[in-house]
PDB file of N, CA and C in Angstrom:
ATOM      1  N   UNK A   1       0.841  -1.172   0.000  1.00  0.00           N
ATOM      2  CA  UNK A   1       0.000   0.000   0.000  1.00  0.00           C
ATOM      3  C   UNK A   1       0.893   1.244   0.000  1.00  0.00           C
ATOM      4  N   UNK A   2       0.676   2.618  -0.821  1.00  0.00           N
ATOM      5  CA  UNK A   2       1.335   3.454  -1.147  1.00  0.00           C
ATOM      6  C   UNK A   2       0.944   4.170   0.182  1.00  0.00           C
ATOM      7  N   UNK A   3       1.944   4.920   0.662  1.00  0.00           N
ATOM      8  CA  UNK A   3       1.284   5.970   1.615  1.00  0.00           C
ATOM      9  C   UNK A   3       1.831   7.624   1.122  1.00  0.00           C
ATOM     10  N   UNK A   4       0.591   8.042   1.750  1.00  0.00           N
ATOM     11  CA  UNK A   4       0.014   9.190   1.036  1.00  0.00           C
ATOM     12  C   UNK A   4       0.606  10.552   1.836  1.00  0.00           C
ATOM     13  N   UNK A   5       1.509  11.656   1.251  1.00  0.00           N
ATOM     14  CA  UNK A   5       1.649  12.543   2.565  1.00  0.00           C
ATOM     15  C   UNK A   5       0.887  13.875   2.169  1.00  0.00           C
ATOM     16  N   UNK A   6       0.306  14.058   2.747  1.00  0.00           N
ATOM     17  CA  UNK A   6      -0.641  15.458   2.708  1.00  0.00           C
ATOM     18  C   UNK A   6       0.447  16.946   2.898  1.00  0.00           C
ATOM     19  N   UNK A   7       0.599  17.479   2.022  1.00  0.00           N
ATOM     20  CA  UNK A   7       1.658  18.741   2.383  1.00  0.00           C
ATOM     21  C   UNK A   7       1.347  19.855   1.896  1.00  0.00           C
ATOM     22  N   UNK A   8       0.115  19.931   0.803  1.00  0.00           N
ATOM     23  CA  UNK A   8      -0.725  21.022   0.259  1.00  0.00           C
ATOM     24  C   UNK A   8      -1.306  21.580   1.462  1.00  0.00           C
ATOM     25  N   UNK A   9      -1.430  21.517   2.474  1.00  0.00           N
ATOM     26  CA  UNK A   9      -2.569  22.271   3.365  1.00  0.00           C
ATOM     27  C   UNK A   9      -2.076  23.971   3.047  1.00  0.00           C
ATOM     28  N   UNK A  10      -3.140  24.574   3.245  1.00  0.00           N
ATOM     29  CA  UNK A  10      -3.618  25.898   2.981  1.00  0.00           C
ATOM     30  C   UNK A  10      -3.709  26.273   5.111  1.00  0.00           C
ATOM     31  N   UNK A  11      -2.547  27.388   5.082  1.00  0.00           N
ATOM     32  CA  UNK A  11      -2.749  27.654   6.364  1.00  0.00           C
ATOM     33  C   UNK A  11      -4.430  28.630   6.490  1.00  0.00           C
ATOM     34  N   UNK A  12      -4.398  28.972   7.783  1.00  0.00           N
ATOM     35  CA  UNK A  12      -5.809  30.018   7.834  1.00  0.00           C
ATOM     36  C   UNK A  12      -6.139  31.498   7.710  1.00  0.00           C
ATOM     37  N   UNK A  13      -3.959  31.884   8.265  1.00  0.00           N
ATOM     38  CA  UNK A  13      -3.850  33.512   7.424  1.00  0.00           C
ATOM     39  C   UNK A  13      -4.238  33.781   6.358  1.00  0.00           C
ATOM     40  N   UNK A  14      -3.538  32.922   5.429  1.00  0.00           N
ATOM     41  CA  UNK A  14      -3.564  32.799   4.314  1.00  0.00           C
ATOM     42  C   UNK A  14      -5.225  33.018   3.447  1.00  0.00           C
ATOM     43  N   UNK A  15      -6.021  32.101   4.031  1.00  0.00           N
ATOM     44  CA  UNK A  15      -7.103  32.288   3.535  1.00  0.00           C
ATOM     45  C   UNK A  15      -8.014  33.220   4.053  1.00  0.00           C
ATOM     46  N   UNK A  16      -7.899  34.127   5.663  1.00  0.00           N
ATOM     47  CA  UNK A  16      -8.182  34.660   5.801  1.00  0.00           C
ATOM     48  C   UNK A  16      -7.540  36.730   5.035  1.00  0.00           C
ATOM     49  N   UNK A  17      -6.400  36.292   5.117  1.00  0.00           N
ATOM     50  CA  UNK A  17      -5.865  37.344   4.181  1.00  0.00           C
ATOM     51  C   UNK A  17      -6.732  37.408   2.970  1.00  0.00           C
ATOM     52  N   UNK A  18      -6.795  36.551   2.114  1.00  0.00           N
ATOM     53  CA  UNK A  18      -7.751  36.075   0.925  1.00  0.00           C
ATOM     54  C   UNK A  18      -8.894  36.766   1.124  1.00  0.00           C
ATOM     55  N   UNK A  19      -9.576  36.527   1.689  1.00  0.00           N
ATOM     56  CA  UNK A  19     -11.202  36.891   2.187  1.00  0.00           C
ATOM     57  C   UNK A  19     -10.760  38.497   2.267  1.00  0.00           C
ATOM     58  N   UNK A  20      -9.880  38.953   3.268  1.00  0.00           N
ATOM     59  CA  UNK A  20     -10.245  40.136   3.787  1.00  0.00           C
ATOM     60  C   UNK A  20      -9.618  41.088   2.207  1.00  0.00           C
ATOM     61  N   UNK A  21      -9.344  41.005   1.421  1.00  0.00           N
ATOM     62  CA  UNK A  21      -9.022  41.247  -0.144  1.00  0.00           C
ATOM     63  C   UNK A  21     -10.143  41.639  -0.423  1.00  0.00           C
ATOM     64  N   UNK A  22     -11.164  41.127  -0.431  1.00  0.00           N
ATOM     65  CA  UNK A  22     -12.449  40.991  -0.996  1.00  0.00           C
ATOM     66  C   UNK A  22     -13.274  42.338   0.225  1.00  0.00           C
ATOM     67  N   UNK A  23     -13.698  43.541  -1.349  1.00  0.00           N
ATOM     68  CA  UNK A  23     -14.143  44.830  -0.579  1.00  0.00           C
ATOM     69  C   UNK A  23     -15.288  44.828   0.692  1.00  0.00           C
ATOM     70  N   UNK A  24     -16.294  44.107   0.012  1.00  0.00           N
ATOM     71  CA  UNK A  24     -17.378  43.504   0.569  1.00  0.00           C
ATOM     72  C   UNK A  24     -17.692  42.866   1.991  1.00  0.00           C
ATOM     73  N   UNK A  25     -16.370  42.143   2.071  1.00  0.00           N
ATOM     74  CA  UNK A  25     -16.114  41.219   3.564  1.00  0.00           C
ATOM     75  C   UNK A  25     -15.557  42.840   4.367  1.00  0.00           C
ATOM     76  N   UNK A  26     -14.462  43.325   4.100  1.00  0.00           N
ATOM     77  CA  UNK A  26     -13.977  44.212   5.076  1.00  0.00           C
ATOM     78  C   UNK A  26     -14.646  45.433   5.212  1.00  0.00           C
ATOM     79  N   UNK A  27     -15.657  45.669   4.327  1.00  0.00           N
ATOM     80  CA  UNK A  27     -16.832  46.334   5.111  1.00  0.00           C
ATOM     81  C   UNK A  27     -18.062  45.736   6.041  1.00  0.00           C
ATOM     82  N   UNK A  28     -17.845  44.730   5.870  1.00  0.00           N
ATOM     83  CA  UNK A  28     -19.094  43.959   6.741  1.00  0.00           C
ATOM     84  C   UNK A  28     -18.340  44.348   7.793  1.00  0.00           C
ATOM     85  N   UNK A  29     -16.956  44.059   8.102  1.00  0.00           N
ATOM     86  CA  UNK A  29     -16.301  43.520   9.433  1.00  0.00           C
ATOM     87  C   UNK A  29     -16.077  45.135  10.610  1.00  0.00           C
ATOM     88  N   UNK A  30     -16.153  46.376   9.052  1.00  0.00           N
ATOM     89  CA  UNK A  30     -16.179  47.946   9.915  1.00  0.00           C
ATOM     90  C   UNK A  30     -17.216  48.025  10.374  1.00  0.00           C
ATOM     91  N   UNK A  31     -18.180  47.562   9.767  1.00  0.00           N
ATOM     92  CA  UNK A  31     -19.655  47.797   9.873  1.00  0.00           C
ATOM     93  C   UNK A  31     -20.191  47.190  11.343  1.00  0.00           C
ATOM     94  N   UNK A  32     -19.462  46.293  11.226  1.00  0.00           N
ATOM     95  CA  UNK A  32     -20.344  45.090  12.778  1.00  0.00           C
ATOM     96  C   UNK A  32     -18.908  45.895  13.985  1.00  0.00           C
ATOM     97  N   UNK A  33     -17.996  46.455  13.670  1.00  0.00           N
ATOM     98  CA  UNK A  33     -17.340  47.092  14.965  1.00  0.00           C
ATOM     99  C   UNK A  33     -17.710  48.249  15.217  1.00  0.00           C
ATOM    100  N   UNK A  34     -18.453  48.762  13.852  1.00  0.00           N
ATOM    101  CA  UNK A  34     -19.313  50.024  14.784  1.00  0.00           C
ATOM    102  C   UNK A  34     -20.718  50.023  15.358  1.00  0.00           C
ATOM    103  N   UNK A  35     -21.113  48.621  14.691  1.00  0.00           N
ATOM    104  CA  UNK A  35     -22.560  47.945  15.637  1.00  0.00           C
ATOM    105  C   UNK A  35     -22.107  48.116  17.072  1.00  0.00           C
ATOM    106  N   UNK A  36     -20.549  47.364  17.461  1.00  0.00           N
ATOM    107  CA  UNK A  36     -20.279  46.903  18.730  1.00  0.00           C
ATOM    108  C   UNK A  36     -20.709  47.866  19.784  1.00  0.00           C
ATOM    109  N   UNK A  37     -20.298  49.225  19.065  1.00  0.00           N
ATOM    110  CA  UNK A  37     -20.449  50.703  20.293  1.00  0.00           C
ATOM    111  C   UNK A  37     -21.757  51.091  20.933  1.00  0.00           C
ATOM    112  N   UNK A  38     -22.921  50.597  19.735  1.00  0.00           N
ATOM    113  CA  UNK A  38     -23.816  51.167  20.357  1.00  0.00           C
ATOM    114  C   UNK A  38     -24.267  51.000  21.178  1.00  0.00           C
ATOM    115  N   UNK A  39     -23.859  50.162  22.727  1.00  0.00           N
ATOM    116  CA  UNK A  39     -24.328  50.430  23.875  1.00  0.00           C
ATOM    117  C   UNK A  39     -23.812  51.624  24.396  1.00  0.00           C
ATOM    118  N   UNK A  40     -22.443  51.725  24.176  1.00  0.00           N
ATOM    119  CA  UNK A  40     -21.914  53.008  24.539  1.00  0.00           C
ATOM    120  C   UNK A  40     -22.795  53.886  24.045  1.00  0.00           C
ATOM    121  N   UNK A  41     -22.774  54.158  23.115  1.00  0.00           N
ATOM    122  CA  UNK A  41     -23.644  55.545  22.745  1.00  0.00           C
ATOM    123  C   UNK A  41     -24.722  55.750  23.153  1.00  0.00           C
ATOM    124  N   UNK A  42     -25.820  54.884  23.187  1.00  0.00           N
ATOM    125  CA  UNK A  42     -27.112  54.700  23.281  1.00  0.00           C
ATOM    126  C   UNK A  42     -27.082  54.392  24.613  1.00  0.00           C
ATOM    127  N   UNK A  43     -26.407  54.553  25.360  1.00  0.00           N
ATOM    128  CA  UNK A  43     -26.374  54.253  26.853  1.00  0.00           C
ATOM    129  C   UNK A  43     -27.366  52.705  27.524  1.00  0.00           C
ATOM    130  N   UNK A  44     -26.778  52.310  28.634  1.00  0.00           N
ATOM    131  CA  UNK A  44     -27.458  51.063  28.948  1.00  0.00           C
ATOM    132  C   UNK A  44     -28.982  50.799  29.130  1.00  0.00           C
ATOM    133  N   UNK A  45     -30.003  51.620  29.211  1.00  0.00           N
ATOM    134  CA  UNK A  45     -30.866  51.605  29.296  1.00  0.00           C
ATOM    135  C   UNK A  45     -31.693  51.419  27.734  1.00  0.00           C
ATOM    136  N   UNK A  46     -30.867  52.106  26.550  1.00  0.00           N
ATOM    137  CA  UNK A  46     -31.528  51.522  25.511  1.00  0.00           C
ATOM    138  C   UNK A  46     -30.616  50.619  24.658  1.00  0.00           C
ATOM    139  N   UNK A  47     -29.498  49.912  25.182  1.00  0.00           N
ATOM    140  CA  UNK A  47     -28.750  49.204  24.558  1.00  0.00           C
ATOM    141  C   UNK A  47     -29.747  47.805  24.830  1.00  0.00           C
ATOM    142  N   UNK A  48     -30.536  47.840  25.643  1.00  0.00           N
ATOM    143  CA  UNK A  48     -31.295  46.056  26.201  1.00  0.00           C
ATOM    144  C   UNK A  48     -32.389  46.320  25.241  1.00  0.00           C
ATOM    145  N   UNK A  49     -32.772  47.427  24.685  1.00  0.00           N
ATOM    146  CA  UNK A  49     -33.983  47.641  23.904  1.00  0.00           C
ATOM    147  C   UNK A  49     -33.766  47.730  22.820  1.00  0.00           C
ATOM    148  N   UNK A  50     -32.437  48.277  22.372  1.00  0.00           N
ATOM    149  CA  UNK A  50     -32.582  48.591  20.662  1.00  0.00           C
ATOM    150  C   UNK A  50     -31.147  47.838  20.070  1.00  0.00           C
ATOM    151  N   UNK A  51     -31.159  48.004  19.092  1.00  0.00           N
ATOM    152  CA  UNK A  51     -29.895  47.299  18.220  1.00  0.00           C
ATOM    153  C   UNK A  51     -29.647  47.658  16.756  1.00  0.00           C
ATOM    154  N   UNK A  52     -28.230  47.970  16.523  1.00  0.00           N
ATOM    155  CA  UNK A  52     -28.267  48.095  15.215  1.00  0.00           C
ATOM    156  C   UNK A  52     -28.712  46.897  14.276  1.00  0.00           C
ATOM    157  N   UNK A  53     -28.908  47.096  13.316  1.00  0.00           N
ATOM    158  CA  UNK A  53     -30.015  46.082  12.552  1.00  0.00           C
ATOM    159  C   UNK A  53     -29.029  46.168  11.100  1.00  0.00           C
ATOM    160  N   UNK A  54     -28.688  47.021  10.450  1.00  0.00           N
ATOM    161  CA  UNK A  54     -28.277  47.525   8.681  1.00  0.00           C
ATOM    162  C   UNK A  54     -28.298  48.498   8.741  1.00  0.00           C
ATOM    163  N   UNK A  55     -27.729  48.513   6.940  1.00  0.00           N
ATOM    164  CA  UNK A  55     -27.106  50.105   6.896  1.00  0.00           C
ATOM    165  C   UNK A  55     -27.908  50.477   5.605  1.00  0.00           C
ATOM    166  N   UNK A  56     -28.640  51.674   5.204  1.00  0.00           N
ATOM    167  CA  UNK A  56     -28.940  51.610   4.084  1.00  0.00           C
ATOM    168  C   UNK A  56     -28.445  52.682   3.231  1.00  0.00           C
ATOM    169  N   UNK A  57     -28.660  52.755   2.126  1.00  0.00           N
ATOM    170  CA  UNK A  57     -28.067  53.599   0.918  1.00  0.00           C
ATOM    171  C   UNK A  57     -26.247  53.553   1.920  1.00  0.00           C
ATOM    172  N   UNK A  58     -25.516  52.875   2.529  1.00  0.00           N
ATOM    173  CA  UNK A  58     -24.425  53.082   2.958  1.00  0.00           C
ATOM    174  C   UNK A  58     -24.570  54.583   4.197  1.00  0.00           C
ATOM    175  N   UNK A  59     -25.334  55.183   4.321  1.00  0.00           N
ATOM    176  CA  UNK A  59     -25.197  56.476   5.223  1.00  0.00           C
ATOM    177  C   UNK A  59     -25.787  56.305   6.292  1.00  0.00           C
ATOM    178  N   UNK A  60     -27.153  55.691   6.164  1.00  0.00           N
ATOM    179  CA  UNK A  60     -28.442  55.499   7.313  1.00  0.00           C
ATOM    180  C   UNK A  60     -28.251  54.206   7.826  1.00  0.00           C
ATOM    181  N   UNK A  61     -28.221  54.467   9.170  1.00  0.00           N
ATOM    182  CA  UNK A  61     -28.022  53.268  10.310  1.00  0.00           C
ATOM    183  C   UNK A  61     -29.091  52.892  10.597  1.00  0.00           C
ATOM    184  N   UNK A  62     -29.947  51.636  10.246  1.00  0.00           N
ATOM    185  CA  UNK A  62     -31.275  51.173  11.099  1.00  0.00           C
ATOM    186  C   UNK A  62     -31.423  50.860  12.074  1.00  0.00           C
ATOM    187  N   UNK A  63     -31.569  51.346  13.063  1.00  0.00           N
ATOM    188  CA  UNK A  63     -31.997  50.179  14.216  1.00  0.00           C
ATOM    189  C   UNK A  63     -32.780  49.990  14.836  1.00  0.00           C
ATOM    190  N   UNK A  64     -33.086  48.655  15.025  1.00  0.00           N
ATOM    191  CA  UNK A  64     -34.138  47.920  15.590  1.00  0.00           C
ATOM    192  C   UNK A  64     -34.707  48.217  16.819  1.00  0.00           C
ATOM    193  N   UNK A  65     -35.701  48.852  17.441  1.00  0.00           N
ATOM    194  CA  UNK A  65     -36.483  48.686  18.874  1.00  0.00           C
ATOM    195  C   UNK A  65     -37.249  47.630  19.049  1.00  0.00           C
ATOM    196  N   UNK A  66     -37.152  47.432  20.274  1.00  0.00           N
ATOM    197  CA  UNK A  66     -37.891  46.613  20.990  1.00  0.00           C
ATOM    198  C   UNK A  66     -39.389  46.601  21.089  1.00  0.00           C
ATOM    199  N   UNK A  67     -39.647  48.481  20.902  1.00  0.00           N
ATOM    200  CA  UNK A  67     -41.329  48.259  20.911  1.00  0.00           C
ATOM    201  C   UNK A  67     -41.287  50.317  20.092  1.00  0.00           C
ATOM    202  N   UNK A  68     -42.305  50.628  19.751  1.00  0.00           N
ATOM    203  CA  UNK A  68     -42.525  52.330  19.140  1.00  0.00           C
ATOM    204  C   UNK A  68     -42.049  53.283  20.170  1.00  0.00           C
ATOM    205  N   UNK A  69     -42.107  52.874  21.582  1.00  0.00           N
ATOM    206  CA  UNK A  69     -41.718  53.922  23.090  1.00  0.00           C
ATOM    207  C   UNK A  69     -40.369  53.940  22.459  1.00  0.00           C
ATOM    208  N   UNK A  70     -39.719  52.908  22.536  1.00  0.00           N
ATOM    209  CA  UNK A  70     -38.351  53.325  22.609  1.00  0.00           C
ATOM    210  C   UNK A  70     -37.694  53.924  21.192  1.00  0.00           C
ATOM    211  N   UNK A  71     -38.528  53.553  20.160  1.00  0.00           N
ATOM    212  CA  UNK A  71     -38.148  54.117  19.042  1.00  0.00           C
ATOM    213  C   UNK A  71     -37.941  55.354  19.213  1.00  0.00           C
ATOM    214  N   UNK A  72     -39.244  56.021  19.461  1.00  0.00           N
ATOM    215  CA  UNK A  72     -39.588  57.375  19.778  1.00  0.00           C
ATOM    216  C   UNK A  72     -38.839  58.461  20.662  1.00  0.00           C
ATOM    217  N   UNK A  73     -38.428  57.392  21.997  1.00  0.00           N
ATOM    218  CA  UNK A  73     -37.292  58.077  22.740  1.00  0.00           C
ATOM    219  C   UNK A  73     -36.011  58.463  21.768  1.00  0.00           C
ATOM    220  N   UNK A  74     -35.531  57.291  21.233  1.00  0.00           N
ATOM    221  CA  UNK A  74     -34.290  57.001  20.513  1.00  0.00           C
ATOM    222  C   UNK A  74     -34.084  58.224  19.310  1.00  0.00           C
ATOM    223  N   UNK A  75     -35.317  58.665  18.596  1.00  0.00           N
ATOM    224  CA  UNK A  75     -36.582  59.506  17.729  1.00  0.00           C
ATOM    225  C   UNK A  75     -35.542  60.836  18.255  1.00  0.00           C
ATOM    226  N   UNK A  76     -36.055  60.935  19.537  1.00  0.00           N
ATOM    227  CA  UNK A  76     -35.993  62.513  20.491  1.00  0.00           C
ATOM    228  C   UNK A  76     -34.336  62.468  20.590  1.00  0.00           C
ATOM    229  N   UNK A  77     -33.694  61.774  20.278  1.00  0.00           N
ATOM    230  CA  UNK A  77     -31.961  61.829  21.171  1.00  0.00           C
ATOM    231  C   UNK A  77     -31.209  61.467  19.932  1.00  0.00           C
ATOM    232  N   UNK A  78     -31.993  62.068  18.620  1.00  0.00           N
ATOM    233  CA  UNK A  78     -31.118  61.330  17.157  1.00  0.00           C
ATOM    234  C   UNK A  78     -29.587  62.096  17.077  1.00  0.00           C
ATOM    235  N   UNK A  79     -29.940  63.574  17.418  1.00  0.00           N
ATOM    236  CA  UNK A  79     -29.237  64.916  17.108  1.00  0.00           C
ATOM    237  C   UNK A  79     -27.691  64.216  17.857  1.00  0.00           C
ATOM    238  N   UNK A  80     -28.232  64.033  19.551  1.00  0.00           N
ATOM    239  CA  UNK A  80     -26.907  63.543  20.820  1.00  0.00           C
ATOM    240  C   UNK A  80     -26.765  62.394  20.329  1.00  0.00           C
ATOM    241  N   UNK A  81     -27.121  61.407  20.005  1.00  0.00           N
ATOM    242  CA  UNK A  81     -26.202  60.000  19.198  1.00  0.00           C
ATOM    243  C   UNK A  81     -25.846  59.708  18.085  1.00  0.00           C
ATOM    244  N   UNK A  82     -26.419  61.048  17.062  1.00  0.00           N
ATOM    245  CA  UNK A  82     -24.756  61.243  16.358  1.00  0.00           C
ATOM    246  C   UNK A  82     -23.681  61.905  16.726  1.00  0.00           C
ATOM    247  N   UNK A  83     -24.018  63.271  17.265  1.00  0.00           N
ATOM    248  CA  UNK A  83     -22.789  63.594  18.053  1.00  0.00           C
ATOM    249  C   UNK A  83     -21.742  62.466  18.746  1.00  0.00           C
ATOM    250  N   UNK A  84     -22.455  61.201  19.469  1.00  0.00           N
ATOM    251  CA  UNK A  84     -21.530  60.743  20.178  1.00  0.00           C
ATOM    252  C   UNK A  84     -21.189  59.614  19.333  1.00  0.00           C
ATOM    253  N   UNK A  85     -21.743  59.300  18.147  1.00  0.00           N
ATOM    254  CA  UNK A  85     -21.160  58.377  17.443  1.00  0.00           C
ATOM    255  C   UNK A  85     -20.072  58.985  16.660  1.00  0.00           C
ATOM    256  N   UNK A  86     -19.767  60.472  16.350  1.00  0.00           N
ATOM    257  CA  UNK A  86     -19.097  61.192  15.574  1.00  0.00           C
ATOM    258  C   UNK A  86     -17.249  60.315  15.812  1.00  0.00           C
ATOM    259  N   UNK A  87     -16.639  60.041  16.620  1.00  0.00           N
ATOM    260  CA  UNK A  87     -15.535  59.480  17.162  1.00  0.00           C
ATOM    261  C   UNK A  87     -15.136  58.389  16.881  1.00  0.00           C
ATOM    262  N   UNK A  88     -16.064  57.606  16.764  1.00  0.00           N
ATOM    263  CA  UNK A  88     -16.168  56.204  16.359  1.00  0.00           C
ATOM    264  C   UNK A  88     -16.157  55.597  14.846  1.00  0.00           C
ATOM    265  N   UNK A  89     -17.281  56.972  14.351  1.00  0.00           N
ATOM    266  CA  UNK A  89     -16.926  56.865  12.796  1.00  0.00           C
ATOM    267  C   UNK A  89     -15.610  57.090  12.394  1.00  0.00           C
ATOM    268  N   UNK A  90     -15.293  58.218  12.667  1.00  0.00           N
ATOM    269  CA  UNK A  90     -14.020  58.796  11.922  1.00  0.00           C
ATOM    270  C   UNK A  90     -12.318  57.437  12.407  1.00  0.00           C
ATOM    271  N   UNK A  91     -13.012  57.144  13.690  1.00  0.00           N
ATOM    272  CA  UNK A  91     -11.688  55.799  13.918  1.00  0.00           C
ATOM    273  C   UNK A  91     -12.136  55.156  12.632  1.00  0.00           C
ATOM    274  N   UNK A  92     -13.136  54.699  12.095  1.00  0.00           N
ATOM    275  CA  UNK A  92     -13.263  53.440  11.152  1.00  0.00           C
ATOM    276  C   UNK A  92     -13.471  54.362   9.836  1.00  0.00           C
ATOM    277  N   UNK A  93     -13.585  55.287   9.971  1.00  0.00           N
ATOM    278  CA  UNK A  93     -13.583  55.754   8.671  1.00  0.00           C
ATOM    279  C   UNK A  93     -14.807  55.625   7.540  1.00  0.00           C
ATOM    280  N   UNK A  94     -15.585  55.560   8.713  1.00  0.00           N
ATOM    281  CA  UNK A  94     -17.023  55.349   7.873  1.00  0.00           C
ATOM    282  C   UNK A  94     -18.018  56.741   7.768  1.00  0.00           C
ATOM    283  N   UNK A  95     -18.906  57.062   7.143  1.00  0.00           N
ATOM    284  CA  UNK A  95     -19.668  57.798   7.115  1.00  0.00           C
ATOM    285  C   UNK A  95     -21.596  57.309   7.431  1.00  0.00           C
ATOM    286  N   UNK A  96     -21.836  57.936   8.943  1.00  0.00           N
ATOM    287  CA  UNK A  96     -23.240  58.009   9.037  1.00  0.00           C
ATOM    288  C   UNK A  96     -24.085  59.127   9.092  1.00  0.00           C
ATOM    289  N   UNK A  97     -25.222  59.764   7.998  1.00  0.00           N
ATOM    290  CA  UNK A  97     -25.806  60.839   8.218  1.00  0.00           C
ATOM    291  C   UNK A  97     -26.955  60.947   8.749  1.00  0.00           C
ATOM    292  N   UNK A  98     -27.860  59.868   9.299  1.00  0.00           N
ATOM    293  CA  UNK A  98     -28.709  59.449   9.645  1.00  0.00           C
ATOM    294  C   UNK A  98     -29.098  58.429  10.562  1.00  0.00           C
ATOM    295  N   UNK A  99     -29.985  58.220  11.142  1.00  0.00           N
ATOM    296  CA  UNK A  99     -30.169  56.999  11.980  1.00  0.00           C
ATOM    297  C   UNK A  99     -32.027  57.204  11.655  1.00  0.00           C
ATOM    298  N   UNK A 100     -32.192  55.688  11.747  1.00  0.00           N
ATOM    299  CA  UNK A 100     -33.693  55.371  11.469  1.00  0.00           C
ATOM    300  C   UNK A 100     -34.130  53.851  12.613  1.00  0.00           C
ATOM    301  N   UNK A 101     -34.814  54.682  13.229  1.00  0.00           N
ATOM    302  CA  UNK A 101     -35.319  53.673  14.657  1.00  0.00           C
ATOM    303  C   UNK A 101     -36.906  52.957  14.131  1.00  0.00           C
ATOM    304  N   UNK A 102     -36.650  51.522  13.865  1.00  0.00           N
ATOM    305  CA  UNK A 102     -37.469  50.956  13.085  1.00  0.00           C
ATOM    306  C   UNK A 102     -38.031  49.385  14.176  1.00  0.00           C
ATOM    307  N   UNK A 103     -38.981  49.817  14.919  1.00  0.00           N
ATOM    308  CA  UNK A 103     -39.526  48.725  15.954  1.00  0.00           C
ATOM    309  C   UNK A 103     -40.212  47.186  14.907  1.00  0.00           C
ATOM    310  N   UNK A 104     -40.362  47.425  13.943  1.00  0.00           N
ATOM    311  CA  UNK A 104     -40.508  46.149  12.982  1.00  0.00           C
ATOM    312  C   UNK A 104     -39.047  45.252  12.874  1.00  0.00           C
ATOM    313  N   UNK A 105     -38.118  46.104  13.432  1.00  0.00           N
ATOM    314  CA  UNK A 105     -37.059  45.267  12.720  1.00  0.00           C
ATOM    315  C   UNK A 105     -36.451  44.383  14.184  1.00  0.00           C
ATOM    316  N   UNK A 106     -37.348  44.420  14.764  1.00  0.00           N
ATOM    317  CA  UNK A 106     -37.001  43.749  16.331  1.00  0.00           C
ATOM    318  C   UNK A 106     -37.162  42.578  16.466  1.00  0.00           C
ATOM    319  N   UNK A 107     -36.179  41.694  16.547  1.00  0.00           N
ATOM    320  CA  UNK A 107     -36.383  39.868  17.015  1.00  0.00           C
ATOM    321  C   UNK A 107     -35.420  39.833  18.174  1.00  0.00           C
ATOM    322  N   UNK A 108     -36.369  38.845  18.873  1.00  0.00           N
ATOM    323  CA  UNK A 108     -35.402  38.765  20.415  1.00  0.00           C
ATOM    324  C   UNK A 108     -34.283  37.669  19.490  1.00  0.00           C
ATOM    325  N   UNK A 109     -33.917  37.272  18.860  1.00  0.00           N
ATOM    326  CA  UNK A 109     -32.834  36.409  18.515  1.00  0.00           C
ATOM    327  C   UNK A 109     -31.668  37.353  18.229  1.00  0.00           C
ATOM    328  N   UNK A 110     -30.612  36.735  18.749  1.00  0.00           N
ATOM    329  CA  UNK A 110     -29.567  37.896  18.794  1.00  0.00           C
ATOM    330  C   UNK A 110     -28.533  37.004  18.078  1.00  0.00           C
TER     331      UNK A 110
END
């Protein structure tokens, strides 16, 4: 019986280098580290209620409430959580001009 030695393996830098090449992936990956903040911003009381959800036309941040109250709060405090997201963008180098508090887009599955 011939024996066989396996020496092609493909390390995981490698293919992760690969991936992160690709424009598409390394904006997903800015995108979900500036999801990460929004408890910070949105402070703890609406971080258990709301969540970033998507991004649309690339500028407008959706996010999800828990129920229309908190939308509405979230609604009233759009002006102060861009201000305090202003820091966070410019680390990642992204641009947000908007935020849209959308209680349809709410699933307790996280």
């Amino acid at each position: 019986m011939k024996k066989v030695l396996y020496t092609d393996f493909v390390g995981t830098d490698s293919i992760i280098e690969k991936m992160l090449e690709k424009k598409e992936i390394r904006k997903a990956i800015t995108r979900n580290n500036l999801y990460r903040f929004w408890g910070k911003i949105a402070g703890a009381k609406f971080a258990q209620n709301s969540r970033p959800h998507s991004m649309i036309g690339g500028n407008i941040m959706v996010i999800a409430c828990a129920n229309g109250v908190v939308a509405q709060e979230l609604m009233l405090k759009k002006t102060q959580l861009l201000v305090k997201f202003k820091p966070y963008l410019e680390s990642l180098k992204l641009k947000v001009t908007d935020l849209k508090f959308d209680p349809k887009k709410w699933s307790n599955e996280v």
